[in-house]
N, C-alpha and C. Protein backbone atom coordinates (compact mmCIF):
# COMPACT_ATOMS: atom_id res chain seq x y z
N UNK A 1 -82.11 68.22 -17.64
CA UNK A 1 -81.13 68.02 -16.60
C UNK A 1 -80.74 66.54 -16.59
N UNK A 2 -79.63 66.28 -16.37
CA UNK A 2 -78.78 64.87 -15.78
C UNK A 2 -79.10 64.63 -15.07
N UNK A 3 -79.09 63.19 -14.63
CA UNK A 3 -79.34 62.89 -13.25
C UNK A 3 -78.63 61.04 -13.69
N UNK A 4 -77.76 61.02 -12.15
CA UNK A 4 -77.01 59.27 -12.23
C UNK A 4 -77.76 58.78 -11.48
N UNK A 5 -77.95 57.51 -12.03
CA UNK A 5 -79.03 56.23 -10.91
C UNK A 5 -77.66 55.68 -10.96
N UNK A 6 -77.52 54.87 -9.33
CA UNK A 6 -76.49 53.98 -9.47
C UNK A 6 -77.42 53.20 -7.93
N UNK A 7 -77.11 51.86 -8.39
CA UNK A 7 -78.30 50.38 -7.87
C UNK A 7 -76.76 49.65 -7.74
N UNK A 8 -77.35 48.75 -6.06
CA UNK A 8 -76.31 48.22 -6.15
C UNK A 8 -77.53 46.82 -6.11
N UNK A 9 -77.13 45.35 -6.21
CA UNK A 9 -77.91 44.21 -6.20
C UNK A 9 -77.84 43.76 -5.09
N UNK A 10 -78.81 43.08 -4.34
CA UNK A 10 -78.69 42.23 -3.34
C UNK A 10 -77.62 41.09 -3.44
N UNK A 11 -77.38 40.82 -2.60
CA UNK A 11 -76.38 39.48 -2.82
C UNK A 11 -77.23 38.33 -3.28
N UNK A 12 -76.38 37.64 -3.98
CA UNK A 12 -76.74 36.18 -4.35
C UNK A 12 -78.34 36.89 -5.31
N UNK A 13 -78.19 37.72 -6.08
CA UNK A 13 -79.36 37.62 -7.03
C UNK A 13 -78.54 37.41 -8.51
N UNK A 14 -77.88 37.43 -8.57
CA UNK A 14 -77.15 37.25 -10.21
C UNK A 14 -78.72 36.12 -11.06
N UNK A 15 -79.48 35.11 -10.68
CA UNK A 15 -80.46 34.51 -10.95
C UNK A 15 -81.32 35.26 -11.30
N UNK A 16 -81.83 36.13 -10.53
CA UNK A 16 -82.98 37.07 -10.77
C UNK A 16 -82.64 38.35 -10.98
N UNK A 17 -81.19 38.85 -11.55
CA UNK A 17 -80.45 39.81 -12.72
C UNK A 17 -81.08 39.44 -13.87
N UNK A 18 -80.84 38.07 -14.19
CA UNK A 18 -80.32 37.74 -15.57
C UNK A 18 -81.96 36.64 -16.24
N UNK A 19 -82.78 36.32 -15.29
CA UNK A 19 -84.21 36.29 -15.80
C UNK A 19 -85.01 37.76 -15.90
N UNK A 20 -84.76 38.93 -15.49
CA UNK A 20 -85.08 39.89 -15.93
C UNK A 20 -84.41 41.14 -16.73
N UNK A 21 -83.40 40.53 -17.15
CA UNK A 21 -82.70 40.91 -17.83
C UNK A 21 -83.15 41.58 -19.54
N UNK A 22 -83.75 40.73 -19.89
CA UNK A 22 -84.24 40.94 -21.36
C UNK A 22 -85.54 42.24 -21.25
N UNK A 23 -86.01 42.37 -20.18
CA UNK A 23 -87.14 43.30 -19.73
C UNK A 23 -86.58 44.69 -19.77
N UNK A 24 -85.45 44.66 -18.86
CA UNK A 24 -84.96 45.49 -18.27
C UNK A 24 -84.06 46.67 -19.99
N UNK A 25 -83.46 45.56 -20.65
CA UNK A 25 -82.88 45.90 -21.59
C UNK A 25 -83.63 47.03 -22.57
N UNK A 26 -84.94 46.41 -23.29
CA UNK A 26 -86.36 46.47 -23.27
C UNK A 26 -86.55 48.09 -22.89
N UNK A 27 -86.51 48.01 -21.87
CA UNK A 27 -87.04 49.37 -20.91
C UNK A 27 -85.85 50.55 -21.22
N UNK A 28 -84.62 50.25 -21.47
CA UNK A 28 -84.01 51.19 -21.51
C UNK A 28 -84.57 51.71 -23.23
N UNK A 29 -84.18 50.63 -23.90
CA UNK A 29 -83.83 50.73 -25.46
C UNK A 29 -85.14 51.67 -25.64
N UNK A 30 -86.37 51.71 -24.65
CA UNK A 30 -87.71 52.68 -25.23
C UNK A 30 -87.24 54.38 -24.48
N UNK A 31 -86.35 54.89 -23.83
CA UNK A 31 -85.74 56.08 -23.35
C UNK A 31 -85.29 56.48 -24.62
N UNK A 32 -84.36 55.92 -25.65
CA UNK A 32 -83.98 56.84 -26.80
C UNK A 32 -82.86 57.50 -26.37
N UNK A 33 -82.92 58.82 -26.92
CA UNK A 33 -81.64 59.40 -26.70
C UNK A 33 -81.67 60.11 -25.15
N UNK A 34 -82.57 59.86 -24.50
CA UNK A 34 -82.43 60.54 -22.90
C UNK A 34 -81.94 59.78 -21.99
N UNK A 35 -81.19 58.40 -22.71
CA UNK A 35 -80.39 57.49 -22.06
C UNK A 35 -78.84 57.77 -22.50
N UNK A 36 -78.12 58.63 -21.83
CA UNK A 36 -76.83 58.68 -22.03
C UNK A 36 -75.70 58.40 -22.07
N UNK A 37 -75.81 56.87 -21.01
CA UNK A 37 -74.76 55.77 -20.87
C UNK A 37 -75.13 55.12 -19.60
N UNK A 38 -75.53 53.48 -19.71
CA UNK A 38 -75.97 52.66 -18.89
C UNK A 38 -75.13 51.01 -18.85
N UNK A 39 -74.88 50.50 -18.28
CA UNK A 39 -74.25 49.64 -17.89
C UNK A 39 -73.68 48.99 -16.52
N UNK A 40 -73.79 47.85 -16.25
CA UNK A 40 -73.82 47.22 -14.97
C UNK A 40 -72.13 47.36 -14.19
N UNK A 41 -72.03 47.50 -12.90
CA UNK A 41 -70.76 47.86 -12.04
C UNK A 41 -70.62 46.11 -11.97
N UNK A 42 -69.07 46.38 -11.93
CA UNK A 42 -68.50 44.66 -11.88
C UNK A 42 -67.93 44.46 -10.60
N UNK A 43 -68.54 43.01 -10.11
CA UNK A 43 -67.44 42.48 -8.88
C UNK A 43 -66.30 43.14 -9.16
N UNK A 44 -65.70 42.13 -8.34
CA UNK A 44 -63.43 42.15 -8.42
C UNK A 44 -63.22 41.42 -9.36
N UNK A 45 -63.79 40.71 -9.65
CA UNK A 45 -63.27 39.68 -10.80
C UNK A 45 -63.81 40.50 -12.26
N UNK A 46 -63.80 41.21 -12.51
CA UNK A 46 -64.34 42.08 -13.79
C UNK A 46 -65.36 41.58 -14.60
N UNK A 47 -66.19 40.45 -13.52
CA UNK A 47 -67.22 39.84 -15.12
C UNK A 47 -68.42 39.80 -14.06
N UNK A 48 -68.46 39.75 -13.22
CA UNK A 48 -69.89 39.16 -12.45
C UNK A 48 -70.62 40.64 -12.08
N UNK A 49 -71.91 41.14 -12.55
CA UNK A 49 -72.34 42.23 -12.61
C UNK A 49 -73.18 42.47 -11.01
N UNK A 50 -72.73 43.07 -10.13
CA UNK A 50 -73.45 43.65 -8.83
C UNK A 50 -74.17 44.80 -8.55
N UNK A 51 -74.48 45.50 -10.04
CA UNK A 51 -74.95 46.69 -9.59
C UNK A 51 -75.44 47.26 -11.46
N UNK A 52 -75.34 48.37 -11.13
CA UNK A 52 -75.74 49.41 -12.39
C UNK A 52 -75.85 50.85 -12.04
N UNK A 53 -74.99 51.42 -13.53
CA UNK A 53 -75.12 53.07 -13.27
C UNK A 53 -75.38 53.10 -14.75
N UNK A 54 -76.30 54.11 -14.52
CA UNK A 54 -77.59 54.85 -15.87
C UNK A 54 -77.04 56.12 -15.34
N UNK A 55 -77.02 56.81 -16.53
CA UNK A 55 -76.96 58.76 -17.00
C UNK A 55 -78.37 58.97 -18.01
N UNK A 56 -79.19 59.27 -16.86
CA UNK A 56 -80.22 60.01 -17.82
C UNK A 56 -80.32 61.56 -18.03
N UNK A 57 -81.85 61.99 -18.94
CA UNK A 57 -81.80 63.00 -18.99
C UNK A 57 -83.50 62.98 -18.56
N UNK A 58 -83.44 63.97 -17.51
CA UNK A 58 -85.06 64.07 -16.97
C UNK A 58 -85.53 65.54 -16.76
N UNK A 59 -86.77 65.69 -16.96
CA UNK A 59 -87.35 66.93 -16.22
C UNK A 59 -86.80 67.98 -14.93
N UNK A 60 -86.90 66.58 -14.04
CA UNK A 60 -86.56 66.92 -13.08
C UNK A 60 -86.41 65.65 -12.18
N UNK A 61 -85.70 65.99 -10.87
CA UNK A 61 -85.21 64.93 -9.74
C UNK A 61 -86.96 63.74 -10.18
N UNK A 62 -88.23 64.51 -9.70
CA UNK A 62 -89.48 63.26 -9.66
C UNK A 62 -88.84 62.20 -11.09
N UNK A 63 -89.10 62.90 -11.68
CA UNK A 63 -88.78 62.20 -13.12
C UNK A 63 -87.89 61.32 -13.30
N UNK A 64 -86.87 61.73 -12.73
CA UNK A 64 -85.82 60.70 -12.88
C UNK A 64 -85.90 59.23 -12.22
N UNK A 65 -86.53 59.44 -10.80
CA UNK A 65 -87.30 59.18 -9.95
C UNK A 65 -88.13 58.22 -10.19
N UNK A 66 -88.95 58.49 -10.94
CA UNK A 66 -90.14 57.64 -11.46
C UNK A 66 -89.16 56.48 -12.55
N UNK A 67 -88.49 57.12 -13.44
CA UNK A 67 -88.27 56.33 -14.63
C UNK A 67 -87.12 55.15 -13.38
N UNK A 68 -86.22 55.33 -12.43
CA UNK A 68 -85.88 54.21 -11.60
C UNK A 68 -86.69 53.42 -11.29
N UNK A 69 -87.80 53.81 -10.98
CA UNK A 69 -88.48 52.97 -10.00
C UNK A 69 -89.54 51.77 -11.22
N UNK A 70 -89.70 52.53 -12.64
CA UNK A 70 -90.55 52.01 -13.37
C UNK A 70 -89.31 50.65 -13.91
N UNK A 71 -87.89 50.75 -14.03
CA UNK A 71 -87.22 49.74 -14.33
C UNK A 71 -87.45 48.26 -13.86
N UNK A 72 -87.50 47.21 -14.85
CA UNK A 72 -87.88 45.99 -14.44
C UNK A 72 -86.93 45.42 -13.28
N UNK A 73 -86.08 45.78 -13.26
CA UNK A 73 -84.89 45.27 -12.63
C UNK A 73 -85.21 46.10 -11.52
N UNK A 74 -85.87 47.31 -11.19
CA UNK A 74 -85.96 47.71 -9.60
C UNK A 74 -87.61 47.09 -9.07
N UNK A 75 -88.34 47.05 -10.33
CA UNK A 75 -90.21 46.26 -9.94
C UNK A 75 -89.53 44.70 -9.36
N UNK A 76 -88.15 43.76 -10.01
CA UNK A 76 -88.37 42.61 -9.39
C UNK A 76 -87.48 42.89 -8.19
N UNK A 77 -87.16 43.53 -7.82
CA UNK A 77 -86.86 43.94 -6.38
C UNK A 77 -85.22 43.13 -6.72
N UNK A 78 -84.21 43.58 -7.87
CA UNK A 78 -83.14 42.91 -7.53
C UNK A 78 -82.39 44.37 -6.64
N UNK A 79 -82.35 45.20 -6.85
CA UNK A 79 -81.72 46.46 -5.73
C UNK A 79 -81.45 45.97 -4.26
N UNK A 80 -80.40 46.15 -3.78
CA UNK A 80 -80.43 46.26 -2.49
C UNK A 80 -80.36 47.76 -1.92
N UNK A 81 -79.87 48.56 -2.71
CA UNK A 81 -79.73 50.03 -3.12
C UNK A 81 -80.15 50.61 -4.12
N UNK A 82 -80.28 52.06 -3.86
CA UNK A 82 -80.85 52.68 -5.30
C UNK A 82 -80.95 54.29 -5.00
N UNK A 83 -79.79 55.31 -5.57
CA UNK A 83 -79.77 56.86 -5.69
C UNK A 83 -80.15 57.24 -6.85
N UNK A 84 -80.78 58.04 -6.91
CA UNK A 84 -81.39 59.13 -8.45
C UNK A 84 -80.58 60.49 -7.80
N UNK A 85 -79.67 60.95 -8.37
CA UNK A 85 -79.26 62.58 -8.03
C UNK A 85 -78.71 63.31 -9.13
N UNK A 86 -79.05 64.64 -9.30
CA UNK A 86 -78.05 65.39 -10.42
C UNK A 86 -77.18 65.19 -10.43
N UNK A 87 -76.75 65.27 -11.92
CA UNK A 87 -75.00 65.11 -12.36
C UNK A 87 -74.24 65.80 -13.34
N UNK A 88 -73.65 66.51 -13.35
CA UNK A 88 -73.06 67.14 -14.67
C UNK A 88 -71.94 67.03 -15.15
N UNK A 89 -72.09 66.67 -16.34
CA UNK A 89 -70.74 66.37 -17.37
C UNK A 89 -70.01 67.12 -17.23
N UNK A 90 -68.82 67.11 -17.53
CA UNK A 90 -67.83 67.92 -17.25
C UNK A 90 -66.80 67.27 -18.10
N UNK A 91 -66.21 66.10 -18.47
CA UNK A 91 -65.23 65.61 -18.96
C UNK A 91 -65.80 64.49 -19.82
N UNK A 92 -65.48 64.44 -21.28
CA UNK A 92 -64.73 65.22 -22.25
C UNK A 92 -65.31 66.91 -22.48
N UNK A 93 -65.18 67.75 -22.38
CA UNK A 93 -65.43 68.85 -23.07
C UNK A 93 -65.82 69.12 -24.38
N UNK A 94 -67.11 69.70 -24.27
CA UNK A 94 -68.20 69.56 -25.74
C UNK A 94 -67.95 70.98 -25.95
């Protein structure tokens, strides 16, 4: 099953984004192919990163669950937010 994490950042952490950054990277690149598309949500200005949405593939809701919470980027507490919920593809058509 799918499931979208979408994290939004506390304000004023872009500092403690981007020193745990290389961890965080790290952590995905060991998911493999049960990482389906991950990448950070942009301010207004299209470059300054405030957030992140991950498409995994998990067991189930715990699972998905766990693998958020095990991310370096949610252990250094940059989240000010953070949803794990099912999701299903639908567009492009496989």
């Amino acid at each position: 099953m799918h499931f979208a994490i979408i994290n939004h950042d506390k304000p004023d952490s872009h500092d403690l984004r981007m020193t745990t950054r290389e961890a965080h990277l790290e952590y995905l690149r060991a998911v493999g192919d049960d990482l389906l598309v991950a990448g950070p949500i942009l301010g207004d200005d299209g470059e300054t990163p405030i957030g992140s949405v991950l498409i995994v593939e998990a067991e189930n809701l715990e699972a998905a669950k766990a693998f958020a919470a095990g991310d370096p980027y949610a252990k250094a507490g940059l989240f000010q937010s953070s949803a794990v919920m099912p999701w299903r593809k639908v567009f492009p058509e496989t």
